[in-house]
C-alpha atoms as a PDB file:
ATOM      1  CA  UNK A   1       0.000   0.000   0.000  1.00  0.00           C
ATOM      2  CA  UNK A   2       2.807   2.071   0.653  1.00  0.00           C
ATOM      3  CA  UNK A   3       4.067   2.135  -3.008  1.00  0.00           C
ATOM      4  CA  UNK A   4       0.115   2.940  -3.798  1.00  0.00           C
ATOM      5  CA  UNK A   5       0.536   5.759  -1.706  1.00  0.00           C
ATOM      6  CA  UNK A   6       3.827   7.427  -3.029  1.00  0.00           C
ATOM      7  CA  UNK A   7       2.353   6.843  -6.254  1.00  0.00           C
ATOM      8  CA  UNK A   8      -0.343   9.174  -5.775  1.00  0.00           C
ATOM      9  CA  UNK A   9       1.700  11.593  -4.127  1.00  0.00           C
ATOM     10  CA  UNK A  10       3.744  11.565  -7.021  1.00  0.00           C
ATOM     11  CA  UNK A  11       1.088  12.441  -9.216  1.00  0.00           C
ATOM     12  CA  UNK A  12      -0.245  14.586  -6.982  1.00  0.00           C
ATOM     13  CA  UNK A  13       3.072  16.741  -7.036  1.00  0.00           C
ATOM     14  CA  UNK A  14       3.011  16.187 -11.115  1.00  0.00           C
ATOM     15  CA  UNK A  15      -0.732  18.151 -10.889  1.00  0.00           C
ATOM     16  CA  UNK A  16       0.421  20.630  -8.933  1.00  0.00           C
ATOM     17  CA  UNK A  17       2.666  21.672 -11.124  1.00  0.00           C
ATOM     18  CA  UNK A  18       0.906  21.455 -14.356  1.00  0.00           C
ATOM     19  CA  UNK A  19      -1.494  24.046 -12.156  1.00  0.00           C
ATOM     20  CA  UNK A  20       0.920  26.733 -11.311  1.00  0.00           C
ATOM     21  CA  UNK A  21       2.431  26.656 -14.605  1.00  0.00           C
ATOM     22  CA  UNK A  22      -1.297  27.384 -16.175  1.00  0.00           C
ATOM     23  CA  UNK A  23      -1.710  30.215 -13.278  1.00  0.00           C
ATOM     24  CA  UNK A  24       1.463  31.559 -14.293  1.00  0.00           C
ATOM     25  CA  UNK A  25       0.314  31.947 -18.364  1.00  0.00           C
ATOM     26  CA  UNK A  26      -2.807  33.087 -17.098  1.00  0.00           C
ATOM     27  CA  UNK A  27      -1.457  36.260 -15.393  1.00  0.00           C
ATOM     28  CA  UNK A  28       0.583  36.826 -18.009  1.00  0.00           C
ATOM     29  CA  UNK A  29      -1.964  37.291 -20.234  1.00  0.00           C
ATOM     30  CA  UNK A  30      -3.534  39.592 -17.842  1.00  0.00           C
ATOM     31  CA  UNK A  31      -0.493  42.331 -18.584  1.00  0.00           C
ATOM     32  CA  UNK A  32       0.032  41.584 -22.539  1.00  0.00           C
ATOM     33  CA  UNK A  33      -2.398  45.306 -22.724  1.00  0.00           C
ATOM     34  CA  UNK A  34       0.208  46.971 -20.912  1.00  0.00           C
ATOM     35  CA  UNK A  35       3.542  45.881 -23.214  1.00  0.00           C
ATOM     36  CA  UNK A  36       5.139  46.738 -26.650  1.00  0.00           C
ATOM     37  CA  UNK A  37       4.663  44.568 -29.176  1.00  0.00           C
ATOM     38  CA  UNK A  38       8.041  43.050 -29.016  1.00  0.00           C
ATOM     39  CA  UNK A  39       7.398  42.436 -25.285  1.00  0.00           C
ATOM     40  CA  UNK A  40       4.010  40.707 -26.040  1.00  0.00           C
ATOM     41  CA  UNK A  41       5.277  39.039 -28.380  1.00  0.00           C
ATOM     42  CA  UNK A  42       8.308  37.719 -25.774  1.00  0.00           C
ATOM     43  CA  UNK A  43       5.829  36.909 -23.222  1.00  0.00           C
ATOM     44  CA  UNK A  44       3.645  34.965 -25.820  1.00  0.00           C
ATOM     45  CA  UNK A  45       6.620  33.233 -26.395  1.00  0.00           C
ATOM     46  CA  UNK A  46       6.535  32.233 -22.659  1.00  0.00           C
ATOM     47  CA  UNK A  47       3.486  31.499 -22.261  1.00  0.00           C
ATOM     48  CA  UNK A  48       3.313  28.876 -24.976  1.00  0.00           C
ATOM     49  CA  UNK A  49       5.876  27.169 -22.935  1.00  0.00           C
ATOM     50  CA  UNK A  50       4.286  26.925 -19.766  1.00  0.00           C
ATOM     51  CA  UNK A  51       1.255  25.686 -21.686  1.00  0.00           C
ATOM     52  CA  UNK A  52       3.165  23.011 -23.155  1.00  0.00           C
ATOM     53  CA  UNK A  53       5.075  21.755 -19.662  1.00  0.00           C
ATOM     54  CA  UNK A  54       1.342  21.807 -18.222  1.00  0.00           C
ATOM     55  CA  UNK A  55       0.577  19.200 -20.508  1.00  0.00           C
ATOM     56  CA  UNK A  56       3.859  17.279 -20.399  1.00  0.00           C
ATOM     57  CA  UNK A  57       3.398  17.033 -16.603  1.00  0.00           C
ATOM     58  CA  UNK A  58      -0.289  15.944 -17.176  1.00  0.00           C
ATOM     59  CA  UNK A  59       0.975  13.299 -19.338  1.00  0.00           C
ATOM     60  CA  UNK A  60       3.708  12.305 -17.320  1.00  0.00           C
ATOM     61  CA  UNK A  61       1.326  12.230 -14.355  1.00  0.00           C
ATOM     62  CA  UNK A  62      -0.839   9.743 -15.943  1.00  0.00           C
ATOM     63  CA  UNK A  63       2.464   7.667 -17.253  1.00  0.00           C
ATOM     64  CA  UNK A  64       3.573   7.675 -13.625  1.00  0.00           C
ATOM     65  CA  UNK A  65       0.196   5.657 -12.266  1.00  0.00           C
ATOM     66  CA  UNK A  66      -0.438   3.693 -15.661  1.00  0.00           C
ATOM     67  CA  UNK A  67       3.283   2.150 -15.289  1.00  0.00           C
ATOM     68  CA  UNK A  68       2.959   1.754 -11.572  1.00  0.00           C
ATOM     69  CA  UNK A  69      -0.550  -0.203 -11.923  1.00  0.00           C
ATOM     70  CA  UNK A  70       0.858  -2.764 -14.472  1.00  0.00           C
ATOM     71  CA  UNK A  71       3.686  -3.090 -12.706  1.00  0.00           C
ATOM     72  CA  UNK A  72       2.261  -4.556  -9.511  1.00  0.00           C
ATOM     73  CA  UNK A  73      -0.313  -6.537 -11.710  1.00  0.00           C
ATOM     74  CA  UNK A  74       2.695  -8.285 -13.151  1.00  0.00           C
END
C-alpha cells in the first residue's frame, strides 16, 4: 500500500505543477495590454511554454500511475 501511496503523491506533485504553470500563463496574459509589441510578443513566447510543460506534466502524471498499476499486476 505504501508504493500505492507514493504513487499518488507523485502524481499529486506532477498536478500541482501542471497548475501553477497554467496560473502563471494566465497572469501573463492579464499584462500583454500593458507591453510593446516586441514584449508581447516575448511573453507569448513564454506562455506557450508553460502551456506546453502543463501538458507534459499531465501526461507524465498519468504515465507515472499507468506504469505503476501494471507493474504490480505483473
Amino acid at each position: 500500500m505504501d508504493a500505492v501511496f507514493h504513487i499518488q503523491q507523485l502524481q499529486l506533485k506532477f498536478l500541482k505543477s501542471a497548475s501553477v504553470n497554467e496560473n502563471c500563463a494566465i497572469d501573463l496574459l492579464a499584462i500583454l495590454h500593458r507591453l510593446s509589441a516586441e514584449e508581447t510578443r516575448n511573453v507569448l513566447g513564454i506562455i506557450d511554454l508553460l502551456v506546453n510543460e502543463a501538458e507534459v506534466l499531465r501526461g507524465l502524471s498519468k504515465d507515472v500511475t499507468a506504469n505503476h498499476f501494471f507493474v504490480l499486476s505483473h
